[in-house]
C-alpha atoms as a PDB file:
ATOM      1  CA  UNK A   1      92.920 118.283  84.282  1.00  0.00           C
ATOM      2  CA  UNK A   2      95.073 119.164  87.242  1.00  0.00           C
ATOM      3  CA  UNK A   3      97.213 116.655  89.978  1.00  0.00           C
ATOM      4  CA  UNK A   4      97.458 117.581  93.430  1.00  0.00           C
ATOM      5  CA  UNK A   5      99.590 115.785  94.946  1.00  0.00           C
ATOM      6  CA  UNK A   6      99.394 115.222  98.806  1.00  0.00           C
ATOM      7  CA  UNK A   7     102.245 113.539 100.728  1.00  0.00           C
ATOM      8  CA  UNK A   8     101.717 112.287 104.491  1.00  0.00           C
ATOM      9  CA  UNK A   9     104.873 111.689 106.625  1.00  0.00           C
ATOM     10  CA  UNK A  10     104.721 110.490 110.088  1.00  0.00           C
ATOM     11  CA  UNK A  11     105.877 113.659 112.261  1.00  0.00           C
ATOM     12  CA  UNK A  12     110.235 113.092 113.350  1.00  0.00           C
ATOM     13  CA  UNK A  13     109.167 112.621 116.303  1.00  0.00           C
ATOM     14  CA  UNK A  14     107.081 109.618 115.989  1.00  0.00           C
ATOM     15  CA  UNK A  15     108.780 106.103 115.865  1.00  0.00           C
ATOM     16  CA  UNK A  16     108.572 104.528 112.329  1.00  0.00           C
ATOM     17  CA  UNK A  17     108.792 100.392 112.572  1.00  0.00           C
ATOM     18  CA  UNK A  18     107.934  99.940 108.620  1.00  0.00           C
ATOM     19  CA  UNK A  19     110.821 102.826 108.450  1.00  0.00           C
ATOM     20  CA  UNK A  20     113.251 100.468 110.565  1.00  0.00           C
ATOM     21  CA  UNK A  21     112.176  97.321 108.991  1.00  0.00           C
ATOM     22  CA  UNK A  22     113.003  98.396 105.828  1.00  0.00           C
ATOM     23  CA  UNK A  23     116.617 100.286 106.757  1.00  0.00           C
ATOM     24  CA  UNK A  24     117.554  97.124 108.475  1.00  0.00           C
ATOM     25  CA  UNK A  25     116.656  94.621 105.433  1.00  0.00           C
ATOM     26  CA  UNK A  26     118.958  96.937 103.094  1.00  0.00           C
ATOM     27  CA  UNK A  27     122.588  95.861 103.834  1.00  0.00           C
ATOM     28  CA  UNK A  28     121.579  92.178 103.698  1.00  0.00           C
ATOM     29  CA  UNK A  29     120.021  92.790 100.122  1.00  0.00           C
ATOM     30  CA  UNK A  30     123.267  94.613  99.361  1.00  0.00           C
ATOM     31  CA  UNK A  31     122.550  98.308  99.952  1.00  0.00           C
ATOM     32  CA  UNK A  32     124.744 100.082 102.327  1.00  0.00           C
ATOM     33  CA  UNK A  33     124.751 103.578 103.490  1.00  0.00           C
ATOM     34  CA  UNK A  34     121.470 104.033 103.976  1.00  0.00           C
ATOM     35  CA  UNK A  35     121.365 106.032 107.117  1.00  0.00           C
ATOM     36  CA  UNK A  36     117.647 106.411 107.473  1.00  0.00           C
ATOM     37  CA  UNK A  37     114.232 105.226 106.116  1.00  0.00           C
ATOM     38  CA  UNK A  38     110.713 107.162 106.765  1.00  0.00           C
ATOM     39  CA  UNK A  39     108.046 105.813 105.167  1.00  0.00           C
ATOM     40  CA  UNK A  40     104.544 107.437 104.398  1.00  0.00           C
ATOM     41  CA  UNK A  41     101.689 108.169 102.227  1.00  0.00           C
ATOM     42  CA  UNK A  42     101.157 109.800  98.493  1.00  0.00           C
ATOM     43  CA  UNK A  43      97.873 110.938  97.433  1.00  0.00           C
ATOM     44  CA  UNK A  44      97.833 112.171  93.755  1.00  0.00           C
ATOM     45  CA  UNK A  45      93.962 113.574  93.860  1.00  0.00           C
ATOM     46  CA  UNK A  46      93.235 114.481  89.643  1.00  0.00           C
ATOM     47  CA  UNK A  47      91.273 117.763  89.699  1.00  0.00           C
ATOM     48  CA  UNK A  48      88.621 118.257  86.805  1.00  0.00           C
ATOM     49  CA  UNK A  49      88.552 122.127  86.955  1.00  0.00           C
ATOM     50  CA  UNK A  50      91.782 124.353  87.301  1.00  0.00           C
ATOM     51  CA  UNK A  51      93.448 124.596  90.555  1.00  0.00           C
ATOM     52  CA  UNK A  52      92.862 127.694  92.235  1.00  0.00           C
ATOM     53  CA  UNK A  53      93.762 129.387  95.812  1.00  0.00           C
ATOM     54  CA  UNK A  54      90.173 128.353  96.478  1.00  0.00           C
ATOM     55  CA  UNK A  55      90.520 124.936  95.582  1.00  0.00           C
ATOM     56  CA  UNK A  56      93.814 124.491  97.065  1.00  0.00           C
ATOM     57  CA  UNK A  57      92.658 125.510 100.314  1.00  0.00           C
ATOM     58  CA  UNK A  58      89.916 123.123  99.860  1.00  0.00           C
ATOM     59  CA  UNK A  59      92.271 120.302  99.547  1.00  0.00           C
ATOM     60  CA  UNK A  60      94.524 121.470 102.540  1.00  0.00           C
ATOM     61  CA  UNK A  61      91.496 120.913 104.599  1.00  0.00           C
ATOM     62  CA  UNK A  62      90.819 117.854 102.882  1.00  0.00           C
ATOM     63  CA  UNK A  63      94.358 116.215 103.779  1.00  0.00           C
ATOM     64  CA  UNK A  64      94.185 117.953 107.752  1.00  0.00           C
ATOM     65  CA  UNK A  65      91.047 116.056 107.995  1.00  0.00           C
ATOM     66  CA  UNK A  66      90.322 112.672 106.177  1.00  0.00           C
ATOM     67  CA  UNK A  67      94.165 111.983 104.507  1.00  0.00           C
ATOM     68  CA  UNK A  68      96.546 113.103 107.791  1.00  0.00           C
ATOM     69  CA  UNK A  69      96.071 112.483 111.352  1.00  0.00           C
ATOM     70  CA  UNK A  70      97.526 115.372 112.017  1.00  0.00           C
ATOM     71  CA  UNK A  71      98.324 114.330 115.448  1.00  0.00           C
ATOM     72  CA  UNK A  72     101.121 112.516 114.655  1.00  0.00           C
ATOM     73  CA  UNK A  73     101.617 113.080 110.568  1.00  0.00           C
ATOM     74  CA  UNK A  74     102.670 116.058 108.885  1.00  0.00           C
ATOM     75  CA  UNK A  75     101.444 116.867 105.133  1.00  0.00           C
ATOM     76  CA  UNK A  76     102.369 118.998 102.314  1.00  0.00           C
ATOM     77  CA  UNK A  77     100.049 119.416  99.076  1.00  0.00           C
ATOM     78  CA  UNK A  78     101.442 120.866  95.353  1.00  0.00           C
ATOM     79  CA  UNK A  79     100.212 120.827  92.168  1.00  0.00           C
ATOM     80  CA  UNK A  80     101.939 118.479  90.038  1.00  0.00           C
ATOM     81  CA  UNK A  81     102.702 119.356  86.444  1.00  0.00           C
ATOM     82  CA  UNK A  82     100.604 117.080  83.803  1.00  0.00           C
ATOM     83  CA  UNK A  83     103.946 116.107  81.874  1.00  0.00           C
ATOM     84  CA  UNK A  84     105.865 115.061  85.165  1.00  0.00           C
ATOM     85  CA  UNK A  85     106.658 111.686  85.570  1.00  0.00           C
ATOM     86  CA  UNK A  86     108.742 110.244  88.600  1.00  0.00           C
ATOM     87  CA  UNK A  87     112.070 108.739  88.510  1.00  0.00           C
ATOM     88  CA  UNK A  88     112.051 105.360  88.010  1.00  0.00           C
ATOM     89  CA  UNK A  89     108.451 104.591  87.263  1.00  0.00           C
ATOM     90  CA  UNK A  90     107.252 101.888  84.967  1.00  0.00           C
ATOM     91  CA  UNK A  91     106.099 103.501  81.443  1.00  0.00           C
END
């Protein structure tokens, strides 16, 4: 089984309130130097068959038209690797 892993980000030039709300809580919880916070979407779609040009092309339609509103998001899709596991998440 196969992740695909879609990430939606509002496009730069879109204003971002959660963004701001969240870069101006950080110095009062004790976290400077953050310059800038975006915030978006992840999407980790689990594909039963192997992930070919075909079905990859299938999901990049998929995200352009149900996940991303492509009018003011931007998207990217990859294929994750089954072993990966982020920084920082809980076991």
């Amino acid at each position: 089984m196969a992740r695909v892993v879609v990430d939606v980000m509002l496009k730069p030039e879109i204003l971002d309130p959660q963004g701001q709300a969240v870069q101006r809580a950080l110095p009062r919880l004790g976290f400077e130097g953050i310059e800038g916070v975006r915030q978006g979407k992840r999407f980790e779609l689990e594909v039963a068959d192997p992930v070919t040009e075909e079905a990859l092309a299938r999901i990049h339609e998929l995200a352009g038209t149900f996940l991303a509103n492509t009018v003011i998001e931007n998207y990217t899709v990859r294929v994750e690797e089954p072993a990966r596991r982020e920084e920082g998440a809980a076991a």
